[in-house]
N, C-alpha and C. Protein backbone atom coordinates (compact mmCIF):
# COMPACT_ATOMS: atom_id res chain seq x y z
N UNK A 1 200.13 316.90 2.48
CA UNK A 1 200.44 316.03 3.58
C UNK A 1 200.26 314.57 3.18
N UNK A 2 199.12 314.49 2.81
CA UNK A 2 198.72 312.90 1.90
C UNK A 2 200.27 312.63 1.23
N UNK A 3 200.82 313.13 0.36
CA UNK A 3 201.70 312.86 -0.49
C UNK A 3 203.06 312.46 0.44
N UNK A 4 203.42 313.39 1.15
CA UNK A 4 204.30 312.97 2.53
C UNK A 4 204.26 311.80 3.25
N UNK A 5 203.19 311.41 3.45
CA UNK A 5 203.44 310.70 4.13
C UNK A 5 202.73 308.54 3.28
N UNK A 6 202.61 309.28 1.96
CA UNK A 6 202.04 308.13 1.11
C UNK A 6 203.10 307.12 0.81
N UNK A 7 204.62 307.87 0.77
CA UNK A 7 205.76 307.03 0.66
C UNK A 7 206.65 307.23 1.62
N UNK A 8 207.53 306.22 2.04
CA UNK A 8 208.65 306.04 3.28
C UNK A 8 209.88 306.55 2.72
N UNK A 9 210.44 308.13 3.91
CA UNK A 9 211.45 308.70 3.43
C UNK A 9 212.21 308.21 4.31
N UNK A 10 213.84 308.77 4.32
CA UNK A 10 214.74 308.33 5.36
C UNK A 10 215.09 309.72 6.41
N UNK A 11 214.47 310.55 5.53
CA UNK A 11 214.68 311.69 5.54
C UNK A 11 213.79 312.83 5.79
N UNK A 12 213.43 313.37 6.80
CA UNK A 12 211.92 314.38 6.23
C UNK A 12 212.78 316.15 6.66
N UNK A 13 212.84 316.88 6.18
CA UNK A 13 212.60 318.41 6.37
C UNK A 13 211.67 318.66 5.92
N UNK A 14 210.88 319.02 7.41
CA UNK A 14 209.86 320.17 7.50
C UNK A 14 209.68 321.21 8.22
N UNK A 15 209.45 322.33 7.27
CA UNK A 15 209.34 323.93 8.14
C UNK A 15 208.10 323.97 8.17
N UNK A 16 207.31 324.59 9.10
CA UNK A 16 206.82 325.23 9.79
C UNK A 16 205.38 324.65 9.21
N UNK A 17 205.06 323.46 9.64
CA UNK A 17 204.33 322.34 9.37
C UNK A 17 202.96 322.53 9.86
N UNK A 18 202.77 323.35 10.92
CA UNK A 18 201.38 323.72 11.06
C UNK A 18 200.77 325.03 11.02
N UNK A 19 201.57 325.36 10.15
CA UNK A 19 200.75 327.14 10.09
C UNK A 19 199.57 327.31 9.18
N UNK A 20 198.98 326.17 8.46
CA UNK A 20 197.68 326.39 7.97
C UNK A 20 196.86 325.47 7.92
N UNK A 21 197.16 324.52 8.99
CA UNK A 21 196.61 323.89 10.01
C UNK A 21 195.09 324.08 11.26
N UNK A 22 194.40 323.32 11.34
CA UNK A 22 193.91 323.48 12.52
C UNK A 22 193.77 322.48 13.57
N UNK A 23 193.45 322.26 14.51
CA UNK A 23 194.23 321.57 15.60
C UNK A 23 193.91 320.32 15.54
N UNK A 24 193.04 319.95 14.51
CA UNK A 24 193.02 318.84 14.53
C UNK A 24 193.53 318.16 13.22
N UNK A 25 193.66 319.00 12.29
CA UNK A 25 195.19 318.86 11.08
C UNK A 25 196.15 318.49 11.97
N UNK A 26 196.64 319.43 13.09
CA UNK A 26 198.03 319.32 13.74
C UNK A 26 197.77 318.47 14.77
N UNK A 27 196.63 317.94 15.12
CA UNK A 27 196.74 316.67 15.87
C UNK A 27 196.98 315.29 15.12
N UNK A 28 196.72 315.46 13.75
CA UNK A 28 197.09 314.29 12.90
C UNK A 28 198.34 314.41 12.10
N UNK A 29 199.02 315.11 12.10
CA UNK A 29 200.33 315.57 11.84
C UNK A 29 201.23 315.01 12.96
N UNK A 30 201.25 315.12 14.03
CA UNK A 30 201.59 314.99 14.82
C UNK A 30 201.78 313.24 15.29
N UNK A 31 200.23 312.75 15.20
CA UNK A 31 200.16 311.32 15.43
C UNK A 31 200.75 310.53 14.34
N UNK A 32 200.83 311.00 12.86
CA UNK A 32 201.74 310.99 11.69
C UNK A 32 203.02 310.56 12.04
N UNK A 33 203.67 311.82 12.65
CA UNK A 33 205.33 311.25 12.72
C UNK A 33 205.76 311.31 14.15
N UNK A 34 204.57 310.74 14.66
CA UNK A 34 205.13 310.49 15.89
C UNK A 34 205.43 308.93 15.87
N UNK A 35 204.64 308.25 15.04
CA UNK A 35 204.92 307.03 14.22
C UNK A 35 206.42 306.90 13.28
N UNK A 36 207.13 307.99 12.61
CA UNK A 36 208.12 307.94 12.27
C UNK A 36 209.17 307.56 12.14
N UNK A 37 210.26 306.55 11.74
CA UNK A 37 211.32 306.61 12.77
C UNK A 37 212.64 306.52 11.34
N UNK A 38 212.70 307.60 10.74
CA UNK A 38 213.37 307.97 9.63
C UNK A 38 213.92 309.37 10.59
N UNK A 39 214.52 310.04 9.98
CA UNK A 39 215.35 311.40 10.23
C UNK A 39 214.36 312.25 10.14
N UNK A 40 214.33 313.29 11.65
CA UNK A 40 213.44 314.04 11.38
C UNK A 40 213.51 315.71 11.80
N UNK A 41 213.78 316.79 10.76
CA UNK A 41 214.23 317.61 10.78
C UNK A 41 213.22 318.71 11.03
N UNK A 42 213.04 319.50 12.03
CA UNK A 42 211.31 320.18 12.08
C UNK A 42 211.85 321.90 12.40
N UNK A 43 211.48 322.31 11.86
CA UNK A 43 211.54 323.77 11.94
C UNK A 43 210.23 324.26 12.73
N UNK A 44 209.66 324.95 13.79
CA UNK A 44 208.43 325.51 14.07
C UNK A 44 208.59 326.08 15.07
N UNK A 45 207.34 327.32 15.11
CA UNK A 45 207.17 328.07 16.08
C UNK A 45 205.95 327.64 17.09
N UNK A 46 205.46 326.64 16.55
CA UNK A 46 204.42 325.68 17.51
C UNK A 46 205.30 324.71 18.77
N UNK A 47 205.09 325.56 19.40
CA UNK A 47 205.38 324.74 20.90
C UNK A 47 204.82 323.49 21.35
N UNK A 48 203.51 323.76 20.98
CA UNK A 48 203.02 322.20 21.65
C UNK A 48 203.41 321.17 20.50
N UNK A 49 203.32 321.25 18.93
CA UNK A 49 204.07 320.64 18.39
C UNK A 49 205.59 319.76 18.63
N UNK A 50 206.51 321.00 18.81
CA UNK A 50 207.51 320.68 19.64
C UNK A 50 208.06 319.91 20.58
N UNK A 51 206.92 319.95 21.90
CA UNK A 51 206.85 318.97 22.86
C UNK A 51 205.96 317.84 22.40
N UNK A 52 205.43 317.51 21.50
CA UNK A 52 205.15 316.06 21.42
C UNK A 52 205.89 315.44 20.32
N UNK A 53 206.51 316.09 19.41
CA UNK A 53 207.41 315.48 18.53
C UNK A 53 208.66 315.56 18.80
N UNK A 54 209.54 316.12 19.64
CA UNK A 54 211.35 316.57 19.56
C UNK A 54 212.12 315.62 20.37
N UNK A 55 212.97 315.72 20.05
CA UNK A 55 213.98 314.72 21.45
C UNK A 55 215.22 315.56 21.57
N UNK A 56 215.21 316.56 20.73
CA UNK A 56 216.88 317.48 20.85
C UNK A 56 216.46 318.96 20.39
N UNK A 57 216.62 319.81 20.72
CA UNK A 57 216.92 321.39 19.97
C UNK A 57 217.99 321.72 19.83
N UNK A 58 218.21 322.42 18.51
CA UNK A 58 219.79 323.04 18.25
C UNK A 58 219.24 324.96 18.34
N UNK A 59 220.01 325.41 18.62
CA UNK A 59 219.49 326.58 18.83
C UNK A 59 220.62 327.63 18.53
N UNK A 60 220.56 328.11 17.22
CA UNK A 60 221.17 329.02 16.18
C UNK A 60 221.13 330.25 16.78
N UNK A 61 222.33 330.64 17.92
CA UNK A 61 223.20 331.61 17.92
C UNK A 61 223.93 332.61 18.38
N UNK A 62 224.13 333.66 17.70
CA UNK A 62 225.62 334.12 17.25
C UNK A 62 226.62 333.39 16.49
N UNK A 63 225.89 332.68 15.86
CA UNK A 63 227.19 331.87 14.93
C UNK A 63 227.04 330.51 15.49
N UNK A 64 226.56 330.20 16.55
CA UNK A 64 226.78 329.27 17.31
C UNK A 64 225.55 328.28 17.21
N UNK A 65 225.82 326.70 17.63
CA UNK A 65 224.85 325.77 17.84
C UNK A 65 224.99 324.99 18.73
N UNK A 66 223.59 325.37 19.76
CA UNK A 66 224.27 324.43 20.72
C UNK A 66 223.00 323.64 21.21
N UNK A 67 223.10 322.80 21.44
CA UNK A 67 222.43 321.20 21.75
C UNK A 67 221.60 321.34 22.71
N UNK A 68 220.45 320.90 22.56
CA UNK A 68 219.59 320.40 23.97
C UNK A 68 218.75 319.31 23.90
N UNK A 69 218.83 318.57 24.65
CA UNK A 69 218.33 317.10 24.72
C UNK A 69 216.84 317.64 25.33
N UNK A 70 215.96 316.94 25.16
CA UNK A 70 214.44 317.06 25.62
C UNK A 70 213.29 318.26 24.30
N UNK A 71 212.53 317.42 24.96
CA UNK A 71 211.22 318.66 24.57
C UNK A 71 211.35 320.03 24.48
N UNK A 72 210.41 320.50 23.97
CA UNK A 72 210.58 322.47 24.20
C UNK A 72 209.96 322.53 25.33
N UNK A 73 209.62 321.92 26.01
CA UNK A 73 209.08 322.46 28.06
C UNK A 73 210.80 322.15 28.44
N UNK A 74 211.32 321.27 27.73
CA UNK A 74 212.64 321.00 28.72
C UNK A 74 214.23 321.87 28.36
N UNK A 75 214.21 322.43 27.10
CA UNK A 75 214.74 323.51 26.58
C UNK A 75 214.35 324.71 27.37
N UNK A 76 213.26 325.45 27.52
CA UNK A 76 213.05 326.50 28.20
C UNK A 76 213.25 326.52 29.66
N UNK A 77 213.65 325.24 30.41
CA UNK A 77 213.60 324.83 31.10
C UNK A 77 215.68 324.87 31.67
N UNK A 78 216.00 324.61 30.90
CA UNK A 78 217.55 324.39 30.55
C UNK A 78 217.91 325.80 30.36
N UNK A 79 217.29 326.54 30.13
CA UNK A 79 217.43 327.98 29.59
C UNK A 79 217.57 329.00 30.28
N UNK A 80 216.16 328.44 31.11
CA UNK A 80 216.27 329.19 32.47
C UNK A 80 217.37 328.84 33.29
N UNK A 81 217.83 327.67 33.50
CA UNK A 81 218.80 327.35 34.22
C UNK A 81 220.51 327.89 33.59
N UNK A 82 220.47 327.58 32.33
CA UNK A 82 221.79 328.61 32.06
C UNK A 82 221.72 330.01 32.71
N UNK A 83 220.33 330.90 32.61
CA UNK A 83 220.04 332.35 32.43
C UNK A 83 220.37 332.39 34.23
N UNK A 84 219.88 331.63 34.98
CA UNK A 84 220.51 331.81 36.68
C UNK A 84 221.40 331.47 36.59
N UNK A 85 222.21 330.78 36.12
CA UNK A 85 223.57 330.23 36.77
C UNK A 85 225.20 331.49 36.05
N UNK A 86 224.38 331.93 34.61
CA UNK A 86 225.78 333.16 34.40
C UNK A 86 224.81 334.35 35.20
N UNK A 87 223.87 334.20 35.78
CA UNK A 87 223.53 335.69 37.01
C UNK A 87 224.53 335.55 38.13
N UNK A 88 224.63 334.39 38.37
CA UNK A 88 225.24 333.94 39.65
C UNK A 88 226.62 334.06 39.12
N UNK A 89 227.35 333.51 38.45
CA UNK A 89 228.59 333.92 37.73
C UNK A 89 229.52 335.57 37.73
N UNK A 90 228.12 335.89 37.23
CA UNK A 90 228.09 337.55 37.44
C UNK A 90 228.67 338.26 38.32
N UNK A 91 227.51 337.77 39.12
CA UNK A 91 227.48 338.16 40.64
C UNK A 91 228.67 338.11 41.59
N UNK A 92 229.40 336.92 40.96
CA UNK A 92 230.60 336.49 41.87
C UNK A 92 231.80 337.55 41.34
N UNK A 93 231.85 337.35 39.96
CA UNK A 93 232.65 338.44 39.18
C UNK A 93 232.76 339.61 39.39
N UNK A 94 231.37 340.15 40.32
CA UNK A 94 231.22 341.28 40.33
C UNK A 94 231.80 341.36 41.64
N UNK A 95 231.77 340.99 42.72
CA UNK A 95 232.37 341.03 43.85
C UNK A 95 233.91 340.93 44.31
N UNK A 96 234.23 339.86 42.89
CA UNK A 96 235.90 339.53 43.22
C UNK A 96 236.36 341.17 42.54
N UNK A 97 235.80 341.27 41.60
CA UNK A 97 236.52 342.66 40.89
C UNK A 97 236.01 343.85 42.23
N UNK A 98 235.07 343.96 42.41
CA UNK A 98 235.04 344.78 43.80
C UNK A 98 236.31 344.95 44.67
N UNK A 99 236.83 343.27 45.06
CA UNK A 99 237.47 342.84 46.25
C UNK A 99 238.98 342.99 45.98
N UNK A 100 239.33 343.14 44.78
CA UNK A 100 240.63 343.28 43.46
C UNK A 100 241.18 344.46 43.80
N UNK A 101 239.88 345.32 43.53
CA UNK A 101 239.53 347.12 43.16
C UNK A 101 240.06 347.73 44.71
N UNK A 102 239.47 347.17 45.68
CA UNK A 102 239.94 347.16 46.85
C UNK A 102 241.02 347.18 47.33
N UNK A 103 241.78 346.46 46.92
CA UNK A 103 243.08 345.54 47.55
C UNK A 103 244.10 346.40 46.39
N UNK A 104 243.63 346.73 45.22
CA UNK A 104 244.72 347.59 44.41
C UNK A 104 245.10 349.10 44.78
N UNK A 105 243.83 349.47 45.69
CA UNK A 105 243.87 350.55 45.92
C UNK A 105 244.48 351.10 47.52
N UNK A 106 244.34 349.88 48.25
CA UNK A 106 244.89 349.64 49.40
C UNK A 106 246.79 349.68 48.87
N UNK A 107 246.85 348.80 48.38
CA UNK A 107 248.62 349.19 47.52
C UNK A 107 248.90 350.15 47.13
N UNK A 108 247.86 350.68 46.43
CA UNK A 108 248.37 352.40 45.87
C UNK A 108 248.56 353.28 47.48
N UNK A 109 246.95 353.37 47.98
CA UNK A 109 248.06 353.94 49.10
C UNK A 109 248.88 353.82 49.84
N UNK A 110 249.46 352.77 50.27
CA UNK A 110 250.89 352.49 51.02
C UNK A 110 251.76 353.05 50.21
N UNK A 111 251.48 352.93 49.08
CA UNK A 111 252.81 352.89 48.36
C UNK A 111 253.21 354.49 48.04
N UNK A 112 251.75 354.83 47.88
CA UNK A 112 252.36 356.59 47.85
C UNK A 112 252.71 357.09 49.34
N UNK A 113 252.06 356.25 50.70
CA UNK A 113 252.99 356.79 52.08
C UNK A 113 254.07 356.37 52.01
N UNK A 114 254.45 355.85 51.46
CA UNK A 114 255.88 355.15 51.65
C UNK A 114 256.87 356.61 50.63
N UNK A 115 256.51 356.33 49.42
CA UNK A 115 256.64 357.64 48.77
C UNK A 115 256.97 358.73 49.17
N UNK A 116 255.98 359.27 49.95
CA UNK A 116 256.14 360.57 50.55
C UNK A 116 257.11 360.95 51.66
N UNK A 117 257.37 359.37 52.22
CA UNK A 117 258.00 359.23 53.85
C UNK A 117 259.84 359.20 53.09
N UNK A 118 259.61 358.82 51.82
CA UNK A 118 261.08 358.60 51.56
C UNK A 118 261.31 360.05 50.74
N UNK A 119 260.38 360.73 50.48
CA UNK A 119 260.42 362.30 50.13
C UNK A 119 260.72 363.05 50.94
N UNK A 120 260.19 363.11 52.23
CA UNK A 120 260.39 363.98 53.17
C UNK A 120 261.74 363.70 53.78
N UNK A 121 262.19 362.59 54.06
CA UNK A 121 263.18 361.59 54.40
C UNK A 121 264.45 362.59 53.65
N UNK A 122 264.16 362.76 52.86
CA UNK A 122 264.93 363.07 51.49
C UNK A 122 265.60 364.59 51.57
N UNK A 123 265.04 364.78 52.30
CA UNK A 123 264.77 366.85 52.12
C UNK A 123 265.02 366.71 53.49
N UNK A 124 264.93 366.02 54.57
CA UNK A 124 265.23 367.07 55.65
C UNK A 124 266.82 366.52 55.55
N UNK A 125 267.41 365.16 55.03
CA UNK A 125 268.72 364.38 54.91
C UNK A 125 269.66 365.58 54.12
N UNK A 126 268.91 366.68 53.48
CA UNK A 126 269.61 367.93 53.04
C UNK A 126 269.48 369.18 53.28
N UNK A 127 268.64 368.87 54.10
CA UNK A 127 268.61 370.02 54.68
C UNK A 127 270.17 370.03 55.73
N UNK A 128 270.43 369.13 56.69
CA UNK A 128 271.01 369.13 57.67
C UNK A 128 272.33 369.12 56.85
N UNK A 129 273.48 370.05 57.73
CA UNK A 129 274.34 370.80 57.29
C UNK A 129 276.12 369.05 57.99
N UNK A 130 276.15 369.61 56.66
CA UNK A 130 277.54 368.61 56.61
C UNK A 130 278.08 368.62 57.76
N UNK A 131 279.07 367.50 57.91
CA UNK A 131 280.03 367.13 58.73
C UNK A 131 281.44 367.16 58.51
């Protein structure tokens, strides 16, 4: 850590910066580059880390990266709010296809009375004896 921070980078990647740490290592780690103002790339599973050092999360996936502005209280926070809002999405989806399912099946049967009315229609129109 001495060595890190003995010369000015533009640049820092660091993974997982406090795992052999103790809290008051990672309280001076912390007060370290919170002083910073070079590029700062942090990999960790320390949360409270997180929230006193981050200003963005990228969050790897399915292939995908997608952005969040704030702390890790404000990511989990954003998270939750995606996780209600495709429930609610859902929910609506689930009702219109209900209301679809409904209304297709309402057509099917007319359409087979209609069917049947032009069947029967059909058969008694030959039954009845020429003119």
């Amino acid at each position: 850590m001495a060595a890190l921070f003995s010369n000015y980078h533009e640049g820092l990647f660091i993974d997982e910066p406090t795992t052999h740490l103790d809290m008051k290592g990672t309280d001076f780690l912390i007060e370290e580059l919170s002083y910073y103002y070079g590029s700062l790339l942090l990999i960790s599973h320390d949360r409270y880390l997180l929230d006193k050092l981050v200003t963005k999360i990228w969050e790897v996936a399915d292939g995908q990266v997608t952005e969040y502005t704030g702390n890790y209280s404000d990511y989990e926070e954003q998270k939750r709010l995606e996780a209600k809002q495709q429930q609610e999405r859902y929910k609506i989806y689930q009702k219109d296809k209900s209301r679809l399912q409904r209304a297709a099946d309402e057509k099917m049967k007319k359409a087979e009375k209609i069917t049947q009315a032009n069947q029967s229609m059909s058969k008694k129109e030959t039954k009845t004896p020429s003119q």
